[in-house]
Each structure stands twice: as C-alpha cells, then as structure tokens.
Protein backbone atom coordinates (compact mmCIF):
# COMPACT_ATOMS: atom_id res chain seq x y z
CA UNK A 1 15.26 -2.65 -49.42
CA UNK A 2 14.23 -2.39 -45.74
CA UNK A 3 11.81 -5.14 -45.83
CA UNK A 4 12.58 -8.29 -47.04
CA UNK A 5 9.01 -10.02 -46.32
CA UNK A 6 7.54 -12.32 -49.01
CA UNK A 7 4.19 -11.05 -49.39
CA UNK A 8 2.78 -13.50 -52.13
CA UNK A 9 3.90 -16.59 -49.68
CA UNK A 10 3.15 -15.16 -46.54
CA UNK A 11 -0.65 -14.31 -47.66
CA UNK A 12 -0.84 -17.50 -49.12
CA UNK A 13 0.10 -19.87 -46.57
CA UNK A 14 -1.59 -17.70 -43.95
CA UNK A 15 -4.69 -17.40 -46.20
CA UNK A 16 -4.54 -21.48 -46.06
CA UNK A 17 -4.20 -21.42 -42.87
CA UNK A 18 -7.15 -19.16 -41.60
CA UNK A 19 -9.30 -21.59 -43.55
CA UNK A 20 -8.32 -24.39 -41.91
CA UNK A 21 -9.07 -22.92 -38.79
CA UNK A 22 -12.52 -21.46 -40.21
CA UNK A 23 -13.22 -24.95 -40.86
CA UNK A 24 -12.40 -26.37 -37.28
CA UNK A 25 -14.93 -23.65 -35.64
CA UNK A 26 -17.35 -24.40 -38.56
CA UNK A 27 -16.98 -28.30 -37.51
CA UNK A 28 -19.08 -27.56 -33.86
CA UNK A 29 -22.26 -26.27 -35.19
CA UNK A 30 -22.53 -28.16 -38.14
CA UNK A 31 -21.97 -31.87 -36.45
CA UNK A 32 -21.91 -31.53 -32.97
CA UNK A 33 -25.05 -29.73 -32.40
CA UNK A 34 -23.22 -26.13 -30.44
CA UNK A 35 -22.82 -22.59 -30.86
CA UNK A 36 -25.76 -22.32 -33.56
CA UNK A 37 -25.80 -18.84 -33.14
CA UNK A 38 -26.16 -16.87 -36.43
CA UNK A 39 -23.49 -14.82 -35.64
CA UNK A 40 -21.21 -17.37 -35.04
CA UNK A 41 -21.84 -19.12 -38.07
CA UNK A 42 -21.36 -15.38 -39.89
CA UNK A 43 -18.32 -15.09 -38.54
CA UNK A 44 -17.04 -18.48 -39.30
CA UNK A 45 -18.34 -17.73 -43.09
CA UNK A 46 -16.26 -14.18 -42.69
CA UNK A 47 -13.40 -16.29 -41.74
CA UNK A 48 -13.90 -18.65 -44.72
CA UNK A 49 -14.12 -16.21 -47.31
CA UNK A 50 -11.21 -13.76 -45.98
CA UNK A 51 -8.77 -17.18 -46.19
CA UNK A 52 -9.73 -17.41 -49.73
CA UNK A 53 -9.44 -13.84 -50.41
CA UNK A 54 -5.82 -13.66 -48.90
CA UNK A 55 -5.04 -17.45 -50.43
CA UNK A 56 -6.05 -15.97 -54.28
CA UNK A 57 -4.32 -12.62 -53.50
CA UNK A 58 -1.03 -14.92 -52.05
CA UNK A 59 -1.35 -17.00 -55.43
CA UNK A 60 -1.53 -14.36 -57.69
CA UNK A 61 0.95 -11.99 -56.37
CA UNK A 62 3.15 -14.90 -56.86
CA UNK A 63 1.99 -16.09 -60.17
CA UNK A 64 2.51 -12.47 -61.86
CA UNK A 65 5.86 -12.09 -60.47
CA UNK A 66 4.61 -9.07 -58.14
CA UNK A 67 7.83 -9.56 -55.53
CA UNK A 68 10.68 -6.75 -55.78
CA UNK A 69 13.86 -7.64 -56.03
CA UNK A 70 15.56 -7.88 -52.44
CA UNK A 71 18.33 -9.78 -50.86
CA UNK A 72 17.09 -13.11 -51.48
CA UNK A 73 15.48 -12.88 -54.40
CA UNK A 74 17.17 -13.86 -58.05
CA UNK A 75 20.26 -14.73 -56.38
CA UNK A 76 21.54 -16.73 -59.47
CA UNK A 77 21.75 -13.33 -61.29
CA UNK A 78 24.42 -12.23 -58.88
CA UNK A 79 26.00 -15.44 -59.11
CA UNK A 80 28.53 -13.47 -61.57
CA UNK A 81 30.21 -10.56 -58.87
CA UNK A 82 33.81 -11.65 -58.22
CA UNK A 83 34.66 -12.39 -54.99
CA UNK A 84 35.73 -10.13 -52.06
CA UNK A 85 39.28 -9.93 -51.61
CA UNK A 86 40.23 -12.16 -48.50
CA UNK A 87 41.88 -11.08 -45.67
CA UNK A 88 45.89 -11.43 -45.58
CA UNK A 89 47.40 -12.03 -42.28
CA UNK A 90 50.17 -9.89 -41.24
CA UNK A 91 52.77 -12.20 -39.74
CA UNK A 92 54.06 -10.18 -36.26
C-alpha cells in the first residue's frame, strides 16, 4: 500500500481543529465589536460548518471500520509470522 495515511483520524482531528480556529475569528465580531462584515461572518460560518463536516466524516470513517489494511494497521494479526533468520557471523 503506497499510502499509509489515516484518513478517519486525520479528518477528524483536523476537522476539530478548523473549528477551533472558526471559533477564534468568530470571537472578534461577536464580543469585541470588529470585522462585522457579512462576509466575514459567512466565511467564519463556512469555516464552522466544513470542521463539522470533516469532524463527522473523520468519526464515521473510523466508527465503520473504513481504513484498509496497511503497515500499521492490525498488527496483532501478524503477531504469528516466525521470525527472520538472524544473521551468523563468519569468524575470519
């Protein structure tokens, strides 16, 4: 598998954090009185809602299981290879 990216965690926790960060650019018009331009508020409420969108997504990608099977993943199931054969050293 060329790609061994997590997409279930990486949309959730990135999904969290874009609304955090929707919330922090929401906090200036809303209590300190600046930017109360409509579009900036519209974009802050884009923000908002595509954090949720990607934070559900991230949640249930994860929830049904979604992930393929790559290096990382079900590593207990491989728990039963044998070993590689070690290395001898050839005295000189």
């Amino acid at each position: 598998m060329p790609c061994e990216c997590q997409v279930g965690l990486s949309s959730l926790f990135l999904g969290i954090v874009i609304i955090l960060a929707a919330g922090v650019f929401t906090f200036f018009p809303a209590f300190l009185d600046m930017f109360n331009n409509p579009m900036y508020i519209s974009l802050c409420w884009f923000w908002f809602t595509l954090g949720c969108a990607m934070t559900l997504f991230g949640s249930l990608w994860e929830c049904l299981g979604c992930q393929k099977g790559g290096r990382w993943h079900n590593a207990k199931a491989r728990e039963d290879e044998e070993a590689p054969t070690p290395y001898i050293m050839i005295a000189a």
